[in-house]
Protein backbone atom coordinates (compact mmCIF):
# COMPACT_ATOMS: atom_id res chain seq x y z
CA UNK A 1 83.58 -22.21 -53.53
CA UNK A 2 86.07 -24.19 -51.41
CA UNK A 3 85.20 -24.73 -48.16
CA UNK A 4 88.30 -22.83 -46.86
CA UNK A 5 87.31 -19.69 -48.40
CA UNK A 6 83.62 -19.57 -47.67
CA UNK A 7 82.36 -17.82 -44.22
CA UNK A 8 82.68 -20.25 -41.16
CA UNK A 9 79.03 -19.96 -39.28
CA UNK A 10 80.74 -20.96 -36.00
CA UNK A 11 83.00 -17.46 -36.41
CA UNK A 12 79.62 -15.99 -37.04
CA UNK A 13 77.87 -17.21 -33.99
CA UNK A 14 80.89 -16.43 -31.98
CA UNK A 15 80.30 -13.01 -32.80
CA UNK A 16 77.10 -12.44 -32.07
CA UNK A 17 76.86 -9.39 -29.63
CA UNK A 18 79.66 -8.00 -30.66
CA UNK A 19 79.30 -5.63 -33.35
CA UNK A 20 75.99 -4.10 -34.29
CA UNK A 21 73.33 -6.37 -35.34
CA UNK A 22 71.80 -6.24 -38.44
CA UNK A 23 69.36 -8.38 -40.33
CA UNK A 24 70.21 -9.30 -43.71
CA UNK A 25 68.09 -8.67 -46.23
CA UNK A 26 66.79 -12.11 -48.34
CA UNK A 27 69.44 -11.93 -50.76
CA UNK A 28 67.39 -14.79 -53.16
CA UNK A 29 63.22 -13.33 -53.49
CA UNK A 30 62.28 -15.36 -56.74
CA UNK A 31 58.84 -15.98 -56.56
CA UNK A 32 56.74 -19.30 -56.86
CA UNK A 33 53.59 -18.45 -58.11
CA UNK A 34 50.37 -19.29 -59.72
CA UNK A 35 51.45 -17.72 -63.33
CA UNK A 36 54.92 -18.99 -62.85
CA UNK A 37 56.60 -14.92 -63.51
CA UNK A 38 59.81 -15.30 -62.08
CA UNK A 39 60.25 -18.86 -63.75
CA UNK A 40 59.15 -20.97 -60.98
CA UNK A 41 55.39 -21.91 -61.70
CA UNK A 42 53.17 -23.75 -58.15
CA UNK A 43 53.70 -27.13 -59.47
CA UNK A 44 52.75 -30.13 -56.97
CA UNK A 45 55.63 -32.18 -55.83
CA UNK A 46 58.74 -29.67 -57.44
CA UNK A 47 59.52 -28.28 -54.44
CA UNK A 48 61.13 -28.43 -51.38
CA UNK A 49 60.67 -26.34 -47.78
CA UNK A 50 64.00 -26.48 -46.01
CA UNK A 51 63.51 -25.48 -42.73
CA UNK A 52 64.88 -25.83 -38.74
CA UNK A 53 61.93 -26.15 -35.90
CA UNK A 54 64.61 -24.25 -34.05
CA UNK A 55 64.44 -20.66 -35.90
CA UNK A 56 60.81 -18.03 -35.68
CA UNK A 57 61.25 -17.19 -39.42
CA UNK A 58 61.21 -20.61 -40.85
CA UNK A 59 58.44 -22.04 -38.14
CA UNK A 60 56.07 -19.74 -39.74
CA UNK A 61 55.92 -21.50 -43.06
CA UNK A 62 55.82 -25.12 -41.75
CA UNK A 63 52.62 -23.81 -40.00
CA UNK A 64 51.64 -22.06 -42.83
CA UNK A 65 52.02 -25.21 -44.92
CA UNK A 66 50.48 -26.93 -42.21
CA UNK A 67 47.34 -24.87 -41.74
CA UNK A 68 46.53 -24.82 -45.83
CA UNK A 69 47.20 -28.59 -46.20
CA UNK A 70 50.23 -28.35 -48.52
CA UNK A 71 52.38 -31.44 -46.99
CA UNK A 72 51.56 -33.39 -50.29
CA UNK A 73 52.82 -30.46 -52.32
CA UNK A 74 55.39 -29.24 -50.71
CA UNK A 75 57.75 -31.31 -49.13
CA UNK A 76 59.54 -30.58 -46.02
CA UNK A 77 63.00 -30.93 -45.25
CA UNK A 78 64.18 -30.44 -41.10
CA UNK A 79 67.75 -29.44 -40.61
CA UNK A 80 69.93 -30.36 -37.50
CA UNK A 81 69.10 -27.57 -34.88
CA UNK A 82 72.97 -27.39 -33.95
CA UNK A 83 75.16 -26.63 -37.48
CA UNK A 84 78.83 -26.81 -38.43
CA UNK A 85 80.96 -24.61 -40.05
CA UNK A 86 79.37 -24.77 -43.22
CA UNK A 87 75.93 -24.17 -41.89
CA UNK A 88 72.46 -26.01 -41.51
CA UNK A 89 72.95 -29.83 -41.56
CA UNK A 90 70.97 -32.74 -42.57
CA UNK A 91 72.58 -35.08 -40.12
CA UNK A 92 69.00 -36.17 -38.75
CA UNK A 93 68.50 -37.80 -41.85
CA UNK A 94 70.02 -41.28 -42.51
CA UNK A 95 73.44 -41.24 -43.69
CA UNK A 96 73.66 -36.94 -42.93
CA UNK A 97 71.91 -36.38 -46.46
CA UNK A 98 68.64 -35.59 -47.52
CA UNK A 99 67.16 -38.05 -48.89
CA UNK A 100 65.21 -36.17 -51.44
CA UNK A 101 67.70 -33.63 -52.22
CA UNK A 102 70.69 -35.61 -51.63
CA UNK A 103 72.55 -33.10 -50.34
CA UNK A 104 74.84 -32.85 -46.78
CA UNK A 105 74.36 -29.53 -45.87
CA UNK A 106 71.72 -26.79 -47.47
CA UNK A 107 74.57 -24.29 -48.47
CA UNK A 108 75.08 -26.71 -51.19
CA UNK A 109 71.24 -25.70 -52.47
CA UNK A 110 72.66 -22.07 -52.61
CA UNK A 111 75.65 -23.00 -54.77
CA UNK A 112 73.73 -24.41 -57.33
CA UNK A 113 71.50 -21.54 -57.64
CA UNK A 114 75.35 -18.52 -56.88
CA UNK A 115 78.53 -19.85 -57.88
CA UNK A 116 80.71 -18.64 -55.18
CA UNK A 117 77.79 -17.14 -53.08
CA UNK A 118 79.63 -15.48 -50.21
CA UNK A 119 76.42 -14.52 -47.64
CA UNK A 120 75.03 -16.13 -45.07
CA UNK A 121 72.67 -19.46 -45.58
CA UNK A 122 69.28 -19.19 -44.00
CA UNK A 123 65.68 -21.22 -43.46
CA UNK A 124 63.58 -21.01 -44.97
CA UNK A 125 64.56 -22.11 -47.98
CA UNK A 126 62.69 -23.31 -50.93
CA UNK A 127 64.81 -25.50 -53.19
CA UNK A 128 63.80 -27.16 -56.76
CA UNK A 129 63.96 -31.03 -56.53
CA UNK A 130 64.79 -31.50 -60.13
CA UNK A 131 67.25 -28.71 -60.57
CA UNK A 132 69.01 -29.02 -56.69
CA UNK A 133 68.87 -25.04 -56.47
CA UNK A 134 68.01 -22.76 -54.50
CA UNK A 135 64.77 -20.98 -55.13
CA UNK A 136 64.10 -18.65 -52.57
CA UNK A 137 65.15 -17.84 -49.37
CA UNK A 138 62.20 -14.73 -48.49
CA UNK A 139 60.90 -15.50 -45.33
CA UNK A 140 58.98 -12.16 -45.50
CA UNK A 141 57.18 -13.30 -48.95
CA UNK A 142 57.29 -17.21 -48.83
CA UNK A 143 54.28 -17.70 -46.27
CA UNK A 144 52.01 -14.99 -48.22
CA UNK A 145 52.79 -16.83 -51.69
CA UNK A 146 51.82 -20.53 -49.70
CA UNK A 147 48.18 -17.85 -49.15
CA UNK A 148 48.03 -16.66 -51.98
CA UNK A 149 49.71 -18.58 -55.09
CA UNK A 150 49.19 -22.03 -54.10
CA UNK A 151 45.34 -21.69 -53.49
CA UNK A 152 44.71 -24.16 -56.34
CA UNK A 153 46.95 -27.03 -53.94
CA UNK A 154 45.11 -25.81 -50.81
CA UNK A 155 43.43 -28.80 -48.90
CA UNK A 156 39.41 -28.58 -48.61
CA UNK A 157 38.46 -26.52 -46.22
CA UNK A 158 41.85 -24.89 -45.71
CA UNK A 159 42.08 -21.11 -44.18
CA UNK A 160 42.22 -17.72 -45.97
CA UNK A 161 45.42 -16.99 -43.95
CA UNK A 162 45.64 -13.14 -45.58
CA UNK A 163 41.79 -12.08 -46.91
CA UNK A 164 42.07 -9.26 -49.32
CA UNK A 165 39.22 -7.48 -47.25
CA UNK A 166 41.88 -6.88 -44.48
CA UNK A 167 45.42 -7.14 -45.91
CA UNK A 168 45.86 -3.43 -45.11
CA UNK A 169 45.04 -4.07 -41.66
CA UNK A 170 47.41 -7.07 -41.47
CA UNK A 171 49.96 -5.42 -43.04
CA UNK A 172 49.86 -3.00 -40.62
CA UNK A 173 49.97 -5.10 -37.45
CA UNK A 174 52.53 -7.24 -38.89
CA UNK A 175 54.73 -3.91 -39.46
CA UNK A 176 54.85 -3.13 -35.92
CA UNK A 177 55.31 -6.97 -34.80
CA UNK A 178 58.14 -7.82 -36.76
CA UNK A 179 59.93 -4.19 -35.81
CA UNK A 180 59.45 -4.52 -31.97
CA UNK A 181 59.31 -8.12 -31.37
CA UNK A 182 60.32 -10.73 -34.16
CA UNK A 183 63.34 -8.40 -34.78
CA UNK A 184 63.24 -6.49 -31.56
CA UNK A 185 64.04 -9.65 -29.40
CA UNK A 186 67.31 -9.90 -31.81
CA UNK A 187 67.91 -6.99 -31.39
CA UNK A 188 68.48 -6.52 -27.54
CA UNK A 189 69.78 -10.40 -27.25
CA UNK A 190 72.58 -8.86 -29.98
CA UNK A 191 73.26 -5.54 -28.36
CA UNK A 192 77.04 -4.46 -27.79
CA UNK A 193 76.05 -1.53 -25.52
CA UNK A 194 73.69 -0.74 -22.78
CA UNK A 195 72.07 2.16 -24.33
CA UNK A 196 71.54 0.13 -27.73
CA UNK A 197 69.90 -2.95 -25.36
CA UNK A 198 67.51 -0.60 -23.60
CA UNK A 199 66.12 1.01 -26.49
CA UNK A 200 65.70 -2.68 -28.07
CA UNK A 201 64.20 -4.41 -24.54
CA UNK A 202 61.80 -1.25 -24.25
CA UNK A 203 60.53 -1.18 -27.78
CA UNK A 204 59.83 -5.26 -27.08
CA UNK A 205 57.94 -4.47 -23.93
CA UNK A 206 56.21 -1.60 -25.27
CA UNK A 207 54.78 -3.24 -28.09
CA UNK A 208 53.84 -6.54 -26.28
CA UNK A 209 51.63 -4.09 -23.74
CA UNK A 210 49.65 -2.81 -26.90
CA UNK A 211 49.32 -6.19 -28.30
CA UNK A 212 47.97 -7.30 -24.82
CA UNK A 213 45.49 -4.44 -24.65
CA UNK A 214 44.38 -5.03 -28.37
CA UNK A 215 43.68 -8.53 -27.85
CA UNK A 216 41.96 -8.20 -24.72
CA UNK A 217 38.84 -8.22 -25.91
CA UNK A 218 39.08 -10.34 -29.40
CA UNK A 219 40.34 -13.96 -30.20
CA UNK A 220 42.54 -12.98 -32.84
CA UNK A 221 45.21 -10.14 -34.15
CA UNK A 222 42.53 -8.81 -37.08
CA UNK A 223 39.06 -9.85 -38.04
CA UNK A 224 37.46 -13.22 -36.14
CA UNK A 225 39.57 -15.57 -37.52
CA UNK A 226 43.35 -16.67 -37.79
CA UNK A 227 45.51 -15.00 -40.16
CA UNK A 228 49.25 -14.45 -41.23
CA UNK A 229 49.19 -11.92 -38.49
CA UNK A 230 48.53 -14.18 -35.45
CA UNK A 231 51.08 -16.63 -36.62
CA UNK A 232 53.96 -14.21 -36.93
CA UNK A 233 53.64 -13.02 -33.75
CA UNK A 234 53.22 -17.07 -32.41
CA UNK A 235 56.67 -17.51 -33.27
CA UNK A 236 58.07 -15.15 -31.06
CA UNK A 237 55.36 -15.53 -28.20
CA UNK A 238 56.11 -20.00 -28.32
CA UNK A 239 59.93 -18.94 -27.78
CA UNK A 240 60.24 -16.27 -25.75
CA UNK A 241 60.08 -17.87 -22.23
CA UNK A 242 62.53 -20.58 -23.19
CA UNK A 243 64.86 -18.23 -24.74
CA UNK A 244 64.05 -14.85 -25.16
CA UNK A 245 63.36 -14.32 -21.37
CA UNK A 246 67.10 -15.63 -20.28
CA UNK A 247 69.12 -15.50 -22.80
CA UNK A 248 68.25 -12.04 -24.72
CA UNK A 249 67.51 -10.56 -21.54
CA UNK A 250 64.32 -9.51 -22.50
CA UNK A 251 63.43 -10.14 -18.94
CA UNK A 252 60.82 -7.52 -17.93
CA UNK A 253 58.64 -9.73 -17.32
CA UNK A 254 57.58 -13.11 -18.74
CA UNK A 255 55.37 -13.91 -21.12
CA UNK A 256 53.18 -16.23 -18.81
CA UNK A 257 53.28 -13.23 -16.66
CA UNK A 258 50.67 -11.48 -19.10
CA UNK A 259 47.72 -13.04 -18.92
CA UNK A 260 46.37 -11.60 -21.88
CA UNK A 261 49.30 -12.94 -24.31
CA UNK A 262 49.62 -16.02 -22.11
CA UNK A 263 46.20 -16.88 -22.77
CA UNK A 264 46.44 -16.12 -26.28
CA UNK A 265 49.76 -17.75 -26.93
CA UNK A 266 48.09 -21.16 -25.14
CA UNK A 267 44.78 -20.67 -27.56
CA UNK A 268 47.33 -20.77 -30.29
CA UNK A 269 49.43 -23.45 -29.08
CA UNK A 270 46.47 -25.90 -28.67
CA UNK A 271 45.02 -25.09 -32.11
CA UNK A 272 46.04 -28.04 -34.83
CA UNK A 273 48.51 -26.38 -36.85
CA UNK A 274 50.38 -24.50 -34.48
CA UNK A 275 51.74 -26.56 -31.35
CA UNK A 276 52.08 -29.59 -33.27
CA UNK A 277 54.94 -28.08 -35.15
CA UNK A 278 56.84 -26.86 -32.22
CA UNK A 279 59.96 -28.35 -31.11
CA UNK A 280 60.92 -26.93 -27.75
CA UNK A 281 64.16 -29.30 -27.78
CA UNK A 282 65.52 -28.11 -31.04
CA UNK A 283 64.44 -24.61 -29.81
CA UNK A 284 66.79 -24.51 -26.31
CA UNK A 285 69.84 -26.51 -28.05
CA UNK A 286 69.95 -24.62 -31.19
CA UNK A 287 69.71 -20.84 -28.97
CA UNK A 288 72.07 -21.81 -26.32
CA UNK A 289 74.59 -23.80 -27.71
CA UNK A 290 75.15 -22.07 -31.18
CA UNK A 291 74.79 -18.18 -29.84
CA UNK A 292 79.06 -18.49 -28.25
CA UNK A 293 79.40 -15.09 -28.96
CA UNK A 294 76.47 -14.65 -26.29
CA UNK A 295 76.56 -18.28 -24.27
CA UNK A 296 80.39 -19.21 -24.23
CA UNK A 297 79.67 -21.76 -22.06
CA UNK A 298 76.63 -23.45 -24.15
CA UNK A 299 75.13 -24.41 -21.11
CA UNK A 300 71.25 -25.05 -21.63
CA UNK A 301 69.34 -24.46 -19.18
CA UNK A 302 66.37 -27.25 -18.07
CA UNK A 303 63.70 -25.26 -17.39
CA UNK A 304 60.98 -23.29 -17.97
CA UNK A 305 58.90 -26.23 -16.98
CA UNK A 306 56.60 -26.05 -20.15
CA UNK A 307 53.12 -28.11 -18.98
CA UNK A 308 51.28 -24.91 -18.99
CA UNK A 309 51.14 -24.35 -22.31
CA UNK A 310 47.90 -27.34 -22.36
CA UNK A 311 46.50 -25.47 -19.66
CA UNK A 312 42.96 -23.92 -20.08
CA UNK A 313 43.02 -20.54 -21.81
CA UNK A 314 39.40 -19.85 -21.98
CA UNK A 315 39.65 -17.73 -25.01
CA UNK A 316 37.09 -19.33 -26.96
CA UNK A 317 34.67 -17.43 -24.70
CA UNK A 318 35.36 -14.08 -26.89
CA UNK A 319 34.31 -16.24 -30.09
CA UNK A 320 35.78 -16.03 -33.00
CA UNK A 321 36.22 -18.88 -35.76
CA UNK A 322 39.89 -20.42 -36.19
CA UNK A 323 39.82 -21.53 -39.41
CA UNK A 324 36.95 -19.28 -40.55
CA UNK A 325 34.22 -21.15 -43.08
CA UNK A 326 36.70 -23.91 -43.08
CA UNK A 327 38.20 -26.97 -40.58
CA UNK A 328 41.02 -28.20 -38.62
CA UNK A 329 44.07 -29.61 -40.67
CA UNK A 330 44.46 -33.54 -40.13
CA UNK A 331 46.88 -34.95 -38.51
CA UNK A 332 49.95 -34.68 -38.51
CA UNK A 333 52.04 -36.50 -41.81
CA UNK A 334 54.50 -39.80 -41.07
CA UNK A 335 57.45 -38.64 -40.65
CA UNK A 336 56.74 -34.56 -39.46
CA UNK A 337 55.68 -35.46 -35.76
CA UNK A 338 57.51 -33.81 -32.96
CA UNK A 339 59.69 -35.95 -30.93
CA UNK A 340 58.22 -36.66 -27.42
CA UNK A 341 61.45 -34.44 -25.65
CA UNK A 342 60.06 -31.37 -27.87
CA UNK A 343 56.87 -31.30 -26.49
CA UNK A 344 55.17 -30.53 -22.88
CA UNK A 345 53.84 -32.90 -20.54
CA UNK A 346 50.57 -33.19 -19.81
CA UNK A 347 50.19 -31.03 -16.21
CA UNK A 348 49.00 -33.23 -13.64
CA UNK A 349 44.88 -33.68 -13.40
């Protein structure tokens, strides 16, 4: 498609709180899995993860593939938090291409798979190295397949991040998390009316207060251990004083206000796997200087000061095992460490 006729993401952005706000369905949901069904077999090495450390959705696969120890099967791919007109950018990468795919910007990944693909072009993304296309772009689906499908790549000792015994239970939890908080935060940050903001901000607020009472008394979201469930909610919890808060007006209260979720959200953070794939600079620059239609002056603000999060939580004194029968991930690949300005200090001792 010529560049001139395709969607310009800047218009997008620019109109962000101005007409109701809906989330698109994943418009690619191929499947990579074990048996190879939908024509994509788990094969070591053919893939790609394209993702931003800026966007909730696409953070919970690089834990994910974090947690299970796929780095050396799955590559990973980090887009430019702030993008152009045609989208998410490789321009962190040396000469603005990817240096596996060889492509500028992902929308090119989409092309390959849809000639003349009009939608929008989201992370994550899954591409196929050999092919350059586009393989999936089902956020909802991808982490559960990296459980589920690619057990056979898993590192030793690697999580059961969604065990059959309680998928029911998970499922369940997750329903009600992504409704009133991954999507509910949208939701009120996208509102065009007051009425349509308030019933968004109190479904957030109301489901945060039963998340806080649930977890009162247990480590984790379901059973003793971590699970698919605790890091979708992570994703919204890690952002949602630096953006959320301010700049969707969720501002009830904050979520180091809670000492519950504060508390949990730290336990998280400081768990290998979790905080050491946040980026709290590509967070703040990719919120408040892309969302114009919201933040016409792209002004970023400089706080919240973010040293607490490697504060004590004191959570491991309700038990529970992390990573279950199994250990810590190791460190963190070459390449895939967080820049220094995307992390907290250290508080003072």
């Amino acid at each position: 498609m010529p560049q001139s006729d395709r969607p310009r993401n800047t218009d997008a952005y620019a109109q962000l709180g101005r007409k109701p706000f809906k989330r698109s369905k994943s418009h690619f949901a191929d499947r990579i899995t074990a048996d190879g069904r939908d024509g994509w077999p788990v094969e070591p090495g053919r893939y790609r993860l394209v993702v931003s450390r800026a966007c909730p959705w696409a953070s919970r696969a690089v834990i994910s593939r974090r947690l299970l120890g796929l780095e050396q099967a799955l590559s990973l791919a980090i887009a430019d938090p702030i993008q152009d007109d045609d989208g998410w950018r490789f321009t962190l990468d040396p000469g603005g291409r990817d240096p596996v795919l060889g492509i500028r910007h992902l929308r090119e990944a989409y092309d390959a798979r849809e000639k003349d693909y009009p939608g929008g072009v989201s992370v994550p993304a899954i591409v196929d190295v050999p092919s350059g296309r586009l393989v999936t772009n089902d956020y909802q689906q991808i982490t559960l397949d990296l459980a589920t499908e690619w057990t056979a790549l898993h590192r030793p000792g690697a999580p059961d991040l969604y065990p059959e015994p309680l998928r029911a239970e998970i499922d369940e939890v997750m329903a009600g998390v992504y409704r009133d908080v991954n999507n509910g935060v949208y939701r009120a940050g996208f509102a065009t009316g007051q009425a349509e903001y308030d019933e968004a901000c109190r479904d957030v607020f109301r489901r945060l207060a039963l998340l806080s009472d649930r977890l009162a008394d247990r480590r984790y979201l379901v059973g003793d251990t971590l699970t698919e469930a605790d890091i979708r909610l992570f994703t919204t919890l890690v952002r949602f004083d630096a953006v959320y808060h301010s700049h969707f007006k969720c501002n009830r209260y904050k979520l180091a206000e809670d000492p519950v979720l504060w508390s949990y959200a730290k336990d998280l953070y400081q768990t290998p796997g979790f905080g050491d794939t946040v980026d709290f600079h590509h967070i703040k620059q990719h919120y408040y200087r892309m969302h114009t239609g919201i933040n016409p002056t792209t002004i970023v603000p400089l706080g919240p000061d973010l040293a607490g999060w490697l504060t004590p939580h004191h959570r491991e004194e309700l038990g529970g095992r992390p990573y279950g029968d199994g250990t810590p991930p190791g460190p963190v690949p070459e390449g895939e460490h967080v820049p220094v300005s995307g992390r907290p200090e250290s508080p003072p001792v």
